[in-house]
C-alpha atoms as a PDB file:
ATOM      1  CA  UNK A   1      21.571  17.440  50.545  1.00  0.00           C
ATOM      2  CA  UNK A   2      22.399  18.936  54.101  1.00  0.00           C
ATOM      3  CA  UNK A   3      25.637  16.657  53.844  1.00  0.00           C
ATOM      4  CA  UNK A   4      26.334  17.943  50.566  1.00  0.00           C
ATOM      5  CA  UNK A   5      25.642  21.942  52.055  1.00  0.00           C
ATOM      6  CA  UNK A   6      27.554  20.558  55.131  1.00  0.00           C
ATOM      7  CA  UNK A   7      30.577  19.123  53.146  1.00  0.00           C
ATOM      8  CA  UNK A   8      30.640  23.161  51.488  1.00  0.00           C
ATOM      9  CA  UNK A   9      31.202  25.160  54.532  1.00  0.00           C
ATOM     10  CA  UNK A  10      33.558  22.634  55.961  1.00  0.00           C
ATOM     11  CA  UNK A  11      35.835  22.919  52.766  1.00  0.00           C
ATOM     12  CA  UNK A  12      34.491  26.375  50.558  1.00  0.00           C
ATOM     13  CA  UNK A  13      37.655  25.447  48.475  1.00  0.00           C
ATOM     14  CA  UNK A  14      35.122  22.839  47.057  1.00  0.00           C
ATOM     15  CA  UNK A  15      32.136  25.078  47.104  1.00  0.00           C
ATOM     16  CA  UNK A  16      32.255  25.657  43.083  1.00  0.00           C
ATOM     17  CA  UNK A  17      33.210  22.476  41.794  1.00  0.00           C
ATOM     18  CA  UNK A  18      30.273  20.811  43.621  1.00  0.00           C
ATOM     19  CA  UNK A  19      27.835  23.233  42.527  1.00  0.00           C
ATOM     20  CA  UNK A  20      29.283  22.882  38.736  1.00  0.00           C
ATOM     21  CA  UNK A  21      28.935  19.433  38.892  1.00  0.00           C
ATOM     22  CA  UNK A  22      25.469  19.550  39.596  1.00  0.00           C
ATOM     23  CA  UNK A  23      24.559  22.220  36.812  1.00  0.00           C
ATOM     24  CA  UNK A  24      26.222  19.487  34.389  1.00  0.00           C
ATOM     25  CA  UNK A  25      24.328  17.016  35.603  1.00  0.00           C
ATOM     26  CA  UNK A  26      21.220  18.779  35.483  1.00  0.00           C
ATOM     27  CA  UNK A  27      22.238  19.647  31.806  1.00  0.00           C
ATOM     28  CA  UNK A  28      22.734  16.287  30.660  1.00  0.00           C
ATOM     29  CA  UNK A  29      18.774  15.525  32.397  1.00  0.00           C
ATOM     30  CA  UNK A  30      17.962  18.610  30.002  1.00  0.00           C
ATOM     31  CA  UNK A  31      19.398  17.163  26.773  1.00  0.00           C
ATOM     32  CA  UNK A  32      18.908  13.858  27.097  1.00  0.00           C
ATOM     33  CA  UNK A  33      14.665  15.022  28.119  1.00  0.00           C
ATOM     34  CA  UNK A  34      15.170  16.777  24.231  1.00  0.00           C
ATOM     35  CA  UNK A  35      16.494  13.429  22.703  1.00  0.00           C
ATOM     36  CA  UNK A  36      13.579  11.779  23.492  1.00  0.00           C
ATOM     37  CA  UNK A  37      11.245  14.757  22.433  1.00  0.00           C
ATOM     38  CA  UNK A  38       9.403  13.595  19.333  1.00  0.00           C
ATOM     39  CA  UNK A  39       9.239  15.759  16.560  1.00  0.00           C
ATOM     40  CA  UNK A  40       5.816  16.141  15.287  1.00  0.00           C
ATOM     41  CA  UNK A  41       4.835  14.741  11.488  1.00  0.00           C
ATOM     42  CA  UNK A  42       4.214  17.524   8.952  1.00  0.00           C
ATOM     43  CA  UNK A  43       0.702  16.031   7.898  1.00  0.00           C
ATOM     44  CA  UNK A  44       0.223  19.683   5.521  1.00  0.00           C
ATOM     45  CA  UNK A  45       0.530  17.674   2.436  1.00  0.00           C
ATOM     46  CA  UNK A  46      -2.308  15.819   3.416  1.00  0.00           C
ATOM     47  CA  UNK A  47      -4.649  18.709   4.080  1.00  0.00           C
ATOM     48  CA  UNK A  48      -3.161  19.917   0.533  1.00  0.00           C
ATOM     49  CA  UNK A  49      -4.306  16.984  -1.381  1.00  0.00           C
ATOM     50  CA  UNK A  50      -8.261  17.604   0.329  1.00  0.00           C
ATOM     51  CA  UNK A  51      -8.073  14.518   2.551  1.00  0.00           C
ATOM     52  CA  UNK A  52     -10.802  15.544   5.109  1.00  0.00           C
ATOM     53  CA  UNK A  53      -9.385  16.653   8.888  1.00  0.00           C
ATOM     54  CA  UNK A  54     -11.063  13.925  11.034  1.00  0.00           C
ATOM     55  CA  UNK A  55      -9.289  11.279   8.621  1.00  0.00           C
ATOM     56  CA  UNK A  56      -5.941  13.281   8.812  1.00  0.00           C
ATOM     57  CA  UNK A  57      -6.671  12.785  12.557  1.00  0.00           C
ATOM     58  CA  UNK A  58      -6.789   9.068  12.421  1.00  0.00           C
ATOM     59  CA  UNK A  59      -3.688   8.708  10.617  1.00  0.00           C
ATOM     60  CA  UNK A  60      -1.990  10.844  13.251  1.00  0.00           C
ATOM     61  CA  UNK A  61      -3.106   8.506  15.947  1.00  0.00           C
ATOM     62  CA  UNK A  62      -2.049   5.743  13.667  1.00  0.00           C
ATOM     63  CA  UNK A  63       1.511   7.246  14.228  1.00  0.00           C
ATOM     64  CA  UNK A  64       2.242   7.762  10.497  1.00  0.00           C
ATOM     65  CA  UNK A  65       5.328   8.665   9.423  1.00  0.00           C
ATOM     66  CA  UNK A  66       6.707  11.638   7.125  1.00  0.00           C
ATOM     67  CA  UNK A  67       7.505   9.601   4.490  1.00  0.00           C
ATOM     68  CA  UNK A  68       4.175   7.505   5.152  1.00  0.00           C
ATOM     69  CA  UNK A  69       2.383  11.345   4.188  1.00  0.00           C
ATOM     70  CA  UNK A  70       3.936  11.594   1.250  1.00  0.00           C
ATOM     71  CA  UNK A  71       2.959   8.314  -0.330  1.00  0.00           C
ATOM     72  CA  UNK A  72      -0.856   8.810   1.575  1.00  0.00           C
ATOM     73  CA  UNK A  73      -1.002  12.719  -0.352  1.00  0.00           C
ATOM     74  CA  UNK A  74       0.463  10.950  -3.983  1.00  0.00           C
ATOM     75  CA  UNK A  75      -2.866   8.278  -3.532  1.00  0.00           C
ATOM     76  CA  UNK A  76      -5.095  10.897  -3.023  1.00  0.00           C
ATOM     77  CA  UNK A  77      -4.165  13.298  -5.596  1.00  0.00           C
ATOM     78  CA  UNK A  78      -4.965  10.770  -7.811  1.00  0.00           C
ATOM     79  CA  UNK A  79      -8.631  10.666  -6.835  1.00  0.00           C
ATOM     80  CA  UNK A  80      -8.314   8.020  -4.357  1.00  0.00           C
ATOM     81  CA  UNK A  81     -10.960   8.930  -1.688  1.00  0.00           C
ATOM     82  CA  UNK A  82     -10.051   9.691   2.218  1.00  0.00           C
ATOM     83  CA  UNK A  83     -11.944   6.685   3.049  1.00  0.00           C
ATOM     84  CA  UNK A  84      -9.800   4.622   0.577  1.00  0.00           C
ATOM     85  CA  UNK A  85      -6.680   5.844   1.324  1.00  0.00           C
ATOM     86  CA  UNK A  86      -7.118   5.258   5.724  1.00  0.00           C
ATOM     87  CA  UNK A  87      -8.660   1.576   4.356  1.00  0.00           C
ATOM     88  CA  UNK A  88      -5.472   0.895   2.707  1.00  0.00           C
ATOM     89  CA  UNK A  89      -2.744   2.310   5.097  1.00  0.00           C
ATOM     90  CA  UNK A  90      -4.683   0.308   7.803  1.00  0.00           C
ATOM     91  CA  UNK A  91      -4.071  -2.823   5.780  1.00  0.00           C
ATOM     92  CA  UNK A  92      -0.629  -2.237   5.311  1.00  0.00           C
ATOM     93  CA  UNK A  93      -0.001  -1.889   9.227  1.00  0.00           C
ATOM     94  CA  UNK A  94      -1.899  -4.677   9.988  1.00  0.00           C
ATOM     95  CA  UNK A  95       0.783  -6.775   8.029  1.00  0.00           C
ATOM     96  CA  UNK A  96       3.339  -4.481  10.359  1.00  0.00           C
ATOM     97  CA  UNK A  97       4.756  -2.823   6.720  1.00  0.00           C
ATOM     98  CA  UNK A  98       5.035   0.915   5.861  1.00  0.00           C
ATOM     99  CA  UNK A  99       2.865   2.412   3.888  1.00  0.00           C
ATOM    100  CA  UNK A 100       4.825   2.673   0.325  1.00  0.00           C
ATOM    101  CA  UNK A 101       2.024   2.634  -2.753  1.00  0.00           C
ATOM    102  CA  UNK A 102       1.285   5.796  -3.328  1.00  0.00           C
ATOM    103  CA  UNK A 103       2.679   5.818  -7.059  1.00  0.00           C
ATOM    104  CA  UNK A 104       1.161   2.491  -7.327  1.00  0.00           C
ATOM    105  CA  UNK A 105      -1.816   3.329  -6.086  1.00  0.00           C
ATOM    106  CA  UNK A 106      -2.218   7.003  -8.316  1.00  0.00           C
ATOM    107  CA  UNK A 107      -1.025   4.292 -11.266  1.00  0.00           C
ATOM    108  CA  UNK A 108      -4.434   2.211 -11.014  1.00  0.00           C
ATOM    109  CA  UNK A 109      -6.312   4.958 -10.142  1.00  0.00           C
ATOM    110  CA  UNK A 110      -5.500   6.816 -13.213  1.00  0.00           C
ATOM    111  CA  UNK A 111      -6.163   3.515 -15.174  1.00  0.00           C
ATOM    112  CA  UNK A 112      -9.492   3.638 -14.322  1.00  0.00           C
ATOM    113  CA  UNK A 113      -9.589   0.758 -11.908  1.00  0.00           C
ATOM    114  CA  UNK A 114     -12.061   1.479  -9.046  1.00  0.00           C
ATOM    115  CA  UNK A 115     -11.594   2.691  -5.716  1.00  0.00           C
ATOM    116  CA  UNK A 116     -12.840  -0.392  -4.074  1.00  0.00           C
ATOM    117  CA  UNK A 117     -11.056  -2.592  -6.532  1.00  0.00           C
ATOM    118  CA  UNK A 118      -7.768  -1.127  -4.818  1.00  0.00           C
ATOM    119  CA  UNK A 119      -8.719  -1.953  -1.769  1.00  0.00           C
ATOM    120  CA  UNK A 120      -9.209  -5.460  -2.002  1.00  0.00           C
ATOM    121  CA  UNK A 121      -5.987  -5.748  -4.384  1.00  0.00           C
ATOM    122  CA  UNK A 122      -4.422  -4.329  -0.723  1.00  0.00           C
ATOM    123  CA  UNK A 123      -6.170  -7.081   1.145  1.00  0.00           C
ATOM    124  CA  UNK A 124      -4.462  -9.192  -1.234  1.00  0.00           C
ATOM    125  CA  UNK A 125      -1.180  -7.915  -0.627  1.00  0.00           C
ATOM    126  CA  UNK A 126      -0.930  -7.097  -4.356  1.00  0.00           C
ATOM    127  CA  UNK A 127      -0.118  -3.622  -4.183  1.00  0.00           C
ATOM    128  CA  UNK A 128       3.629  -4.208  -4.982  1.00  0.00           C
ATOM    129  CA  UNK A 129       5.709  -4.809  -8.252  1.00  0.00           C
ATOM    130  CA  UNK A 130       3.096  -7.280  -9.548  1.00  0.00           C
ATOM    131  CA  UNK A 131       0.437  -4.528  -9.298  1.00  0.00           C
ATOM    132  CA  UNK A 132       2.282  -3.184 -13.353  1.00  0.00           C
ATOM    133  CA  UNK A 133       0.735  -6.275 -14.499  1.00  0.00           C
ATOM    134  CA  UNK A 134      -2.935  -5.713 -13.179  1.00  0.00           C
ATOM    135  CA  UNK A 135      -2.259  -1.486 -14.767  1.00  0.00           C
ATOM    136  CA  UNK A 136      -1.639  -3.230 -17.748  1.00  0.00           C
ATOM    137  CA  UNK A 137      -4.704  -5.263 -18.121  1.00  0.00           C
ATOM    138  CA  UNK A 138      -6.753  -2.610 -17.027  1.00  0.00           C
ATOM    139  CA  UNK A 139      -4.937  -0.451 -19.791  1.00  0.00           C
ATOM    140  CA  UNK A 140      -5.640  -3.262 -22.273  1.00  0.00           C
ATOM    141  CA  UNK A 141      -9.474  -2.990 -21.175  1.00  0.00           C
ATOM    142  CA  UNK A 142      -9.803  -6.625 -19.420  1.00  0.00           C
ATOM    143  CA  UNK A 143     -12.480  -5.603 -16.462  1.00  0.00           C
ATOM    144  CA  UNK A 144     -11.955  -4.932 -12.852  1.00  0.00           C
ATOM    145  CA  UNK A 145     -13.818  -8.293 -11.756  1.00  0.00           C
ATOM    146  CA  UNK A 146     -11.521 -10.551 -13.993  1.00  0.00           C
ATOM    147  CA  UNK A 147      -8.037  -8.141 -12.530  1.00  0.00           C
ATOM    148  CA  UNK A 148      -9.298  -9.140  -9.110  1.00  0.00           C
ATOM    149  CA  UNK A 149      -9.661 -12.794 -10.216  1.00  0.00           C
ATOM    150  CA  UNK A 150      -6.420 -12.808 -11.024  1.00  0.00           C
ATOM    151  CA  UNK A 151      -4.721 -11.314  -8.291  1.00  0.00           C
ATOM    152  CA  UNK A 152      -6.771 -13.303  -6.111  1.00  0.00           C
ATOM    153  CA  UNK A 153      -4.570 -16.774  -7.735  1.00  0.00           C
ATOM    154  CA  UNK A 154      -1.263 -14.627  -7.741  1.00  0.00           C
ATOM    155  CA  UNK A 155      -1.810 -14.063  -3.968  1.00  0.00           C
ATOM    156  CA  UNK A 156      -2.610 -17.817  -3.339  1.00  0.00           C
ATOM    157  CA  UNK A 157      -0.172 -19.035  -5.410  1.00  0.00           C
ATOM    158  CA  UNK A 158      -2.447 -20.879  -8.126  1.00  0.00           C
ATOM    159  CA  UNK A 159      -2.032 -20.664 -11.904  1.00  0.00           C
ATOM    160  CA  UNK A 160      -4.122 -18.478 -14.031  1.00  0.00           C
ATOM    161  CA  UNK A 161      -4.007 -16.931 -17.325  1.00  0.00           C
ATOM    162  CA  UNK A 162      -1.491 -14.528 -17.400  1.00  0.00           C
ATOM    163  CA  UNK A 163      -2.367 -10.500 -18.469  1.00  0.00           C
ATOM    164  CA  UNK A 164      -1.137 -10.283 -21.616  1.00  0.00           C
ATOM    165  CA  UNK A 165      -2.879 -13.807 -22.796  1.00  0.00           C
ATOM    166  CA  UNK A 166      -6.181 -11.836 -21.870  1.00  0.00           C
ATOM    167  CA  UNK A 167      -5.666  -9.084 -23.521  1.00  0.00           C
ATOM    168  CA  UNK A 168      -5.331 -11.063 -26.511  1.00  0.00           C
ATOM    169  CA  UNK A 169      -8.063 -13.472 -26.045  1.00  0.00           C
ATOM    170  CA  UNK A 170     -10.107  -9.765 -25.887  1.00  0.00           C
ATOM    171  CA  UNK A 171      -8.563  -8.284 -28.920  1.00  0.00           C
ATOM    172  CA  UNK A 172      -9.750 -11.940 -30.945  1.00  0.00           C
ATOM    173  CA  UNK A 173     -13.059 -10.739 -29.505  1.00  0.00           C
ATOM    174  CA  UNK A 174     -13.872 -12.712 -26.775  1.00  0.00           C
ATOM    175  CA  UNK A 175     -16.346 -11.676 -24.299  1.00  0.00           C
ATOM    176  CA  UNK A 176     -15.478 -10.174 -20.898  1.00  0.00           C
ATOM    177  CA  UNK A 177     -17.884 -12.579 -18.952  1.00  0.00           C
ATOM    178  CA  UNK A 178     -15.796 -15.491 -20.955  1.00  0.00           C
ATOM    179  CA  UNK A 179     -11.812 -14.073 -19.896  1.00  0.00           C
ATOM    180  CA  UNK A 180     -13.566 -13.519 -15.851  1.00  0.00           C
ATOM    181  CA  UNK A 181     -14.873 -17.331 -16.042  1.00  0.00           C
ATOM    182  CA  UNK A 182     -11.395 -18.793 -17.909  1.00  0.00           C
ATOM    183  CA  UNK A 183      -9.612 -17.154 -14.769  1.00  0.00           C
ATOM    184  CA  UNK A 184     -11.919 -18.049 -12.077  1.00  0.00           C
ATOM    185  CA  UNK A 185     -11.233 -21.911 -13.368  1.00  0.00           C
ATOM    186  CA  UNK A 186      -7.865 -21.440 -12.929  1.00  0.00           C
ATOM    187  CA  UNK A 187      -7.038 -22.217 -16.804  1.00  0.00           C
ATOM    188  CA  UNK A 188      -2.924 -22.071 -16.679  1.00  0.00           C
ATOM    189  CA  UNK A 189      -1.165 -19.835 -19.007  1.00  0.00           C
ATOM    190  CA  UNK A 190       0.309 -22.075 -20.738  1.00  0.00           C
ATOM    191  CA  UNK A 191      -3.376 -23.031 -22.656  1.00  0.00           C
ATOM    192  CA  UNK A 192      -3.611 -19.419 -23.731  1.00  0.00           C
ATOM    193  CA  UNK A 193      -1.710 -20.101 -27.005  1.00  0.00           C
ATOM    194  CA  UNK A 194      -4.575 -23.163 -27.163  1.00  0.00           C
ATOM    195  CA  UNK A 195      -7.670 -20.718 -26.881  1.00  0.00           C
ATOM    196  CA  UNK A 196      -6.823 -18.399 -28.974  1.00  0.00           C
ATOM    197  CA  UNK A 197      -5.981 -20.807 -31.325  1.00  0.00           C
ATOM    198  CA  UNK A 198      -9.281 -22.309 -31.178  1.00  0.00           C
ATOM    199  CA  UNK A 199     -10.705 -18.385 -31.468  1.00  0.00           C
ATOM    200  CA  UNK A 200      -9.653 -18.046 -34.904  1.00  0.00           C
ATOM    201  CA  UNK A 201     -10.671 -21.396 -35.857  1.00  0.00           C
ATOM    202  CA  UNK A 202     -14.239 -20.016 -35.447  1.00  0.00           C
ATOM    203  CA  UNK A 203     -15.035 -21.622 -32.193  1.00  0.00           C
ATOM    204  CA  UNK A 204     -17.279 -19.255 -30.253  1.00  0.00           C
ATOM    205  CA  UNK A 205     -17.075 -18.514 -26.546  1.00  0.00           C
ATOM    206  CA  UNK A 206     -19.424 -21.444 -24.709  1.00  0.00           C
ATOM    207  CA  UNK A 207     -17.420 -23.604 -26.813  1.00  0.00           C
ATOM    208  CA  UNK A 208     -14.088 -22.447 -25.960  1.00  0.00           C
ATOM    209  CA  UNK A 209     -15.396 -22.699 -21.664  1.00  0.00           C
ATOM    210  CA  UNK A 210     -16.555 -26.754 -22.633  1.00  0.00           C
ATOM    211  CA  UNK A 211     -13.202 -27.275 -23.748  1.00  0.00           C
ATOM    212  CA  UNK A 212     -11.184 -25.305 -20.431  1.00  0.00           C
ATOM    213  CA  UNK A 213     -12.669 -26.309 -17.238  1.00  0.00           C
ATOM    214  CA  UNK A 214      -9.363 -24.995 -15.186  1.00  0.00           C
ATOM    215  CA  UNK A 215      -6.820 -26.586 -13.290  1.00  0.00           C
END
């Protein structure tokens, strides 16, 4: 610095481009400072949709994002509970993925599939375009239990009857214990044309288990 003051008096012809130099510099310090100034996430929709303030808090020191809010507010609109909702966006960050069911999520919900039910279809990973086929069974009346059977084989891979051969198996009047034990066995889709078959052929439901022990 005393050079630099030094270097001034010897040559004042100098004095003012120096000393604008350094004003740029310290300018560019400025800006650059305000570049990596993050702007803070508008969590008001949140607080809108009645999610309590200590969760809200939790998911701010989760780091979620704006668009993370808005599908976080759309779950818990629906009647998905605080407790729910910081279960599920915890799962989904586990797996390093945004938080993106909120429609999904208000879909189920509004089905009347259970809070809890959600939850584990998250631990599942089954929160994503295969979650239409779990509304639809719910919408066909086919019981949380056997949904959750069956997204437990989707998300390992293993056959099981498919949604739509429950819902008809139910509408030939077959019991909800019998459709959660056909896809706990495992009983491929391809035998659904086979039970029902046997359905209308009077067989009743212990008969129609002796005959489909699963894969």
């Amino acid at each position: 610095m005393e050079n630099i003051e030094a270097a001034s008096r010897a040559f004042p012809g100098r004095s003012f481009a120096i000393h604008r130099i350094f004003s740029a510099l310290f300018l560019c310090v400025v800006l650059l400072g305000g570049c990596r100034h993050e702007i803070a996430v508008d969590t008001a929709p949140l607080d809108s949709a009645g999610m309590n303030y200590d969760v809200i808090k939790q998911l701010k020191s989760a780091n979620i994002t704006t668009p993370e809010v808005a599908e976080v507010a759309k779950a818990r609109q629906s009647g998905f509970p605080d407790s729910a909702c910081l279960a599920v966006f915890q799962v989904y960050r586990g797996r390093s993925q945004p938080f993106n069911a909120g429609d999904r999520i208000a879909g189920l919900i509004g089905a009347g599939i259970s809070p809890q039910t959600v939850v584990a279809l998250a631990g599942l990973n089954q929160l994503g375009p295969e979650s239409g086929e779990l509304l639809a069974m719910r919408l066909a009346g086919i019981s949380d239990e056997t949904i959750l059977e069956v997204a437990r084989h989707h998300a390992q891979g293993q056959p099981v009857l498919s949604g739509a051969a429950l819902a008809r198996m139910k509408n030939a009047g077959m019991r909800d214990k019998t459709l959660l034990e056909l896809a706990r066995r495992g009983v491929p889709d391809s035998e659904s044309v086979n039970i029902v078959l046997l359905r209308r052929r009077g067989f009743n439901d212990a008969e129609i288990l002796r005959h489909f022990t699963g894969s």
